[in-house]
Protein backbone atom coordinates (compact mmCIF):
# COMPACT_ATOMS: atom_id res chain seq x y z
CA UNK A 1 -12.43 11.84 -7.74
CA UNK A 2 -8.94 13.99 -7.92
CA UNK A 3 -6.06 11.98 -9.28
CA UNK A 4 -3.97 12.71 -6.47
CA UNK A 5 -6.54 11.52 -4.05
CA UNK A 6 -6.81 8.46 -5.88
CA UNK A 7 -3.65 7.57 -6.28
CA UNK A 8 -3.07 7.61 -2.50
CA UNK A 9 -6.73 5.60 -1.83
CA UNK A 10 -5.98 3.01 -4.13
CA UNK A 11 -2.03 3.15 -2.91
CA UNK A 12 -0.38 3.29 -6.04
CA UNK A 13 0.95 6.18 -4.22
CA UNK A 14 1.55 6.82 -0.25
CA UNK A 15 1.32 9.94 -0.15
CA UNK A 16 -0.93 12.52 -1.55
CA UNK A 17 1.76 15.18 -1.70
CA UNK A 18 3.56 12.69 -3.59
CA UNK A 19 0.90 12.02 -5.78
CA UNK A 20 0.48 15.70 -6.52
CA UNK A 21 4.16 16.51 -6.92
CA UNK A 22 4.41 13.51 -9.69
CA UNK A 23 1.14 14.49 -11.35
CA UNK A 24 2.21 18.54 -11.49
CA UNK A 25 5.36 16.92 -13.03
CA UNK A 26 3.82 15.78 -15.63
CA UNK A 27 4.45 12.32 -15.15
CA UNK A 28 0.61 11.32 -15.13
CA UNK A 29 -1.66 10.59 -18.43
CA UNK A 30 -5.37 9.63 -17.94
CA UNK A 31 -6.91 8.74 -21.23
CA UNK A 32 -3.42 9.57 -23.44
CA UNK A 33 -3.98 13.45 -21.69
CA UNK A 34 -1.73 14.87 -19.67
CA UNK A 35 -3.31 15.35 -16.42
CA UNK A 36 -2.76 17.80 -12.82
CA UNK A 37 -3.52 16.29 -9.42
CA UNK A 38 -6.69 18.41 -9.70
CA UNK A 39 -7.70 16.41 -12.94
CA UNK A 40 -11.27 14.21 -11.89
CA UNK A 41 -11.12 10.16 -13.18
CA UNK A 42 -14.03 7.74 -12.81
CA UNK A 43 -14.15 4.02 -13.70
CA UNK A 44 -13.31 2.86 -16.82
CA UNK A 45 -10.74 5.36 -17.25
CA UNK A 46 -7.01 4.12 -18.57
CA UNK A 47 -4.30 5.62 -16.23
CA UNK A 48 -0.68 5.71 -17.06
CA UNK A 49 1.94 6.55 -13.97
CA UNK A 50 5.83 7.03 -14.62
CA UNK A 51 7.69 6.04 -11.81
CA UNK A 52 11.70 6.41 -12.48
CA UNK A 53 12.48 4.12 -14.57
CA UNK A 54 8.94 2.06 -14.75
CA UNK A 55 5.84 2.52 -16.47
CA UNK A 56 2.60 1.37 -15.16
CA UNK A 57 -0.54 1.67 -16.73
CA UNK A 58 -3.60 0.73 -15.26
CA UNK A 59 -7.63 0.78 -15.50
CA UNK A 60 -9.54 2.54 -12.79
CA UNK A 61 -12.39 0.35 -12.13
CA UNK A 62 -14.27 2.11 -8.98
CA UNK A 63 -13.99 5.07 -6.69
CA UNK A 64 -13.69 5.36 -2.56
CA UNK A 65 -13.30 7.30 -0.84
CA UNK A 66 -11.50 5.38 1.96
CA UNK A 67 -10.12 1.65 1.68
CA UNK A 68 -8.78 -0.55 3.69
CA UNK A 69 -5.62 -2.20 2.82
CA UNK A 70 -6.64 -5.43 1.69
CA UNK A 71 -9.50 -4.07 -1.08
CA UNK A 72 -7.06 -0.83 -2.27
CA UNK A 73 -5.90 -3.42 -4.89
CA UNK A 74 -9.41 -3.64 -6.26
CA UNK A 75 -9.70 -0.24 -7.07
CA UNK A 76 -7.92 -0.35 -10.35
CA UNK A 77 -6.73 -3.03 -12.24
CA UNK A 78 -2.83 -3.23 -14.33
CA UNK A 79 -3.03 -3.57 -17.68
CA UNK A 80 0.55 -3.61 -18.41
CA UNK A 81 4.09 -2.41 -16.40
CA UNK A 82 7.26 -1.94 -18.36
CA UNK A 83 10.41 -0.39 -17.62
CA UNK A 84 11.60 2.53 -19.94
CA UNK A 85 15.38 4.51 -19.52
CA UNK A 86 18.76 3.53 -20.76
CA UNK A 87 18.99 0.60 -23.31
CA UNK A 88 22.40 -1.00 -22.54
């Protein structure tokens, strides 16, 4: 499945035009590589997301290719979040 597309499934992102505009930024890693919206992941792949000021990374444990609210949570699963930016 794209990145982009997942993203939005699982909701870590709304949008998929969001989703594509932070992965062409290069604000997306799957497996430590730098990855485009057009980039494929399947389960067991590691994820890592910058939003802002956060870091999230998380395991992708199974593809759909719709969801409903309630099980888009069970798509992946976070294996750590951390904020990053400015140490005051």
């Amino acid at each position: 499945m794209r990145v982009d597309k997942f993203l939005k499934v699982s909701r870590l992102i709304k949008r998929r035009t969001l989703a594509k505009e932070v992965a062409d930024q290069g604000r997306i890693l799957v497996n430590g590589q730098p990855a485009k919206a057009s980039s494929t992941v399947k389960p067991g792949d590691e994820m890592m997301i910058r939003f802002g000021q956060r870091v999230v990374t998380v395991s992708v444990d199974r593809l759909q290719e719709t969801t409903r609210k309630e099980e888009a949570a069970m798509m992946y699963t976070i294996l750590k979040e951390e904020k990053v930016g400015s140490a005051e």
